[in-house]
Protein backbone atom coordinates (compact mmCIF):
# COMPACT_ATOMS: atom_id res chain seq x y z
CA UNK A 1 5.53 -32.41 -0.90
CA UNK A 2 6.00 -31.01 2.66
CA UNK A 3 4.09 -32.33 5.66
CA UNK A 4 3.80 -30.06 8.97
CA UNK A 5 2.98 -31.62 12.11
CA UNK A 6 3.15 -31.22 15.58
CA UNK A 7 0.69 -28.76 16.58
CA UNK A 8 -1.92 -28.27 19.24
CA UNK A 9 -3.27 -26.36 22.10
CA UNK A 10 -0.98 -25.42 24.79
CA UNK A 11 -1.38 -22.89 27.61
CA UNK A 12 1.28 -19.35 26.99
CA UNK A 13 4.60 -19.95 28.27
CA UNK A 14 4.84 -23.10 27.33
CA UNK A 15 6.49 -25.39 24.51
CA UNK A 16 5.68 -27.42 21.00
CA UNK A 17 8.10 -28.26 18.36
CA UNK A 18 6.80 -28.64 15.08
CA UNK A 19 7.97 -31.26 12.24
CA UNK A 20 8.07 -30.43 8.36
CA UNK A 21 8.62 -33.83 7.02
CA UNK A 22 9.58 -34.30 3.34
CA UNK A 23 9.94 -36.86 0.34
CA UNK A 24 11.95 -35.73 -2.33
CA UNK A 25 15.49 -36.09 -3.81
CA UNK A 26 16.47 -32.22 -3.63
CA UNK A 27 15.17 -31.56 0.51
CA UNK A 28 18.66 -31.72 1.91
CA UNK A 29 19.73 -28.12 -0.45
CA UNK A 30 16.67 -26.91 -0.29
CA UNK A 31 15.74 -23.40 1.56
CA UNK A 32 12.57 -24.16 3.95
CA UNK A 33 10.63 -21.33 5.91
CA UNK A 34 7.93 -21.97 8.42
CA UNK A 35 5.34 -19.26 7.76
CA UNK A 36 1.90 -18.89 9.54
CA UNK A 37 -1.56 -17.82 8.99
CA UNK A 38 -3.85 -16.69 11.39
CA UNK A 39 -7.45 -16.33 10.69
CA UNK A 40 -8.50 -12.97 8.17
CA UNK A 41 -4.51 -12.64 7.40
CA UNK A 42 -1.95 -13.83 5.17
CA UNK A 43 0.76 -16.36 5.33
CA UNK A 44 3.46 -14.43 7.02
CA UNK A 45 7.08 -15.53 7.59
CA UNK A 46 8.10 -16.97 10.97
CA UNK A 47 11.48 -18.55 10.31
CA UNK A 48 13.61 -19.69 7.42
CA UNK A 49 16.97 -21.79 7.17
CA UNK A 50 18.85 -21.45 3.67
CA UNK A 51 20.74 -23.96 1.99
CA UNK A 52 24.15 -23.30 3.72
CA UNK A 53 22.16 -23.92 6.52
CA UNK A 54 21.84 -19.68 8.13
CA UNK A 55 19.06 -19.62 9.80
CA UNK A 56 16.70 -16.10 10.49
CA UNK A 57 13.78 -15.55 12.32
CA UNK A 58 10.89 -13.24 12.37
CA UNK A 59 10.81 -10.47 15.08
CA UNK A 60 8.38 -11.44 16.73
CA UNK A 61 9.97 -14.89 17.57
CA UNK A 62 13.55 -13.70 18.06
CA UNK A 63 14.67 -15.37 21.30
CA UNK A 64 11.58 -17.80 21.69
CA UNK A 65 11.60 -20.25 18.09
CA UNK A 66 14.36 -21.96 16.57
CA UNK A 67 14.88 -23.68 13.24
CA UNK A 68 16.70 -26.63 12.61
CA UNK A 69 17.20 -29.43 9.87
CA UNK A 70 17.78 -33.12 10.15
CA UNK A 71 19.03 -34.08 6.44
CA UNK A 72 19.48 -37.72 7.23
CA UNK A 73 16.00 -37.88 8.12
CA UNK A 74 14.56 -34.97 5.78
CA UNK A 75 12.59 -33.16 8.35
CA UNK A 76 12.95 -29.09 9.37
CA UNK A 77 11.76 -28.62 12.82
CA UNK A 78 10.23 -25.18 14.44
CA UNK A 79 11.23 -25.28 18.12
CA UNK A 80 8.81 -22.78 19.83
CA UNK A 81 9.51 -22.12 23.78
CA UNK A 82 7.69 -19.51 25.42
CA UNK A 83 4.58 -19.18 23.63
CA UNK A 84 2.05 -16.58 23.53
CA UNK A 85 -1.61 -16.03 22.67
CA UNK A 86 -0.61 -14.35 19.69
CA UNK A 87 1.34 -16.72 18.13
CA UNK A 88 -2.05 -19.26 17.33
CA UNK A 89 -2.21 -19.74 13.99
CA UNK A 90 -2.12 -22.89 11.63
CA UNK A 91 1.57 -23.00 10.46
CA UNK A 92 2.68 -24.36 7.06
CA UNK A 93 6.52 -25.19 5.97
CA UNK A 94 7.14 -24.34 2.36
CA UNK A 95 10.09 -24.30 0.20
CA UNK A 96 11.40 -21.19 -2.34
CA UNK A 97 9.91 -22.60 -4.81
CA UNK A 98 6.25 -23.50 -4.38
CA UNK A 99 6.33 -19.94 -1.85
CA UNK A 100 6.59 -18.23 -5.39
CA UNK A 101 3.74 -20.22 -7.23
CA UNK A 102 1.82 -19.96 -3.96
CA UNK A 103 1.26 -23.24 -3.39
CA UNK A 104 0.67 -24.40 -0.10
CA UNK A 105 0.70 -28.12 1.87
CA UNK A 106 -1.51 -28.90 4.78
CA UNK A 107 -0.51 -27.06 7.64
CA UNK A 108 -0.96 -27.70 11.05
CA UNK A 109 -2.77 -25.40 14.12
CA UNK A 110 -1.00 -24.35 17.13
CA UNK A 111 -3.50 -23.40 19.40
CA UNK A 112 -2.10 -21.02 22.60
CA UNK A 113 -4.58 -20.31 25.53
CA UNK A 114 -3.69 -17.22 28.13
């Protein structure tokens, strides 16, 4: 079960990093991807570290969002500098697996005021 966290309203240009907190014997090789969803559209990927620990990010972010993982303490952040109006949306953390059954935990809203 993954936990995201961190979220909230900020004003554009500025910072949040976001926590994906997990239990679970198999986190530390697991794939993770942050996706979002804002309201009337789909989950859509943001960034995504794989097992060997490559990291790629969406587009949209390149530049302005990192991804990083803390094994010891089984937790993926989402560094997100520079923000923009467009990138409010509730964002979610998911791994391979439950992506493909389309199963989702509780997300958390970032919020970004112009």
């Amino acid at each position: 079960q993954l936990q995201a966290s961190g979220g909230g309203l900020v004003q554009a240009g500025e910072s949040l990093r976001l926590s994906c907190a997990a239990s679970g014997s198999t986190f530390s090789i697991d794939a993770i991807g942050w996706y979002r969803q804002a309201p009337g559209k789909q989950h859509g990927l943001v960034a995504y570290i794989g097992r060997g620990g490559s990291t790629r990010c969406a587009d949209s972010v390149k530049g302005r969002f990192t991804i990083s993982r803390d094994n010891a303490k089984n937790t993926v952040y989402l560094q997100m500098n520079s923000l923009k109006p467009e990138d409010t949306a509730v964002y979610y953390c998911n791994t391979d697996r439950n992506y493909a059954f389309n199963l989702w935990g509780q997300g958390t809203l970032v919020t970004v005021s112009s």
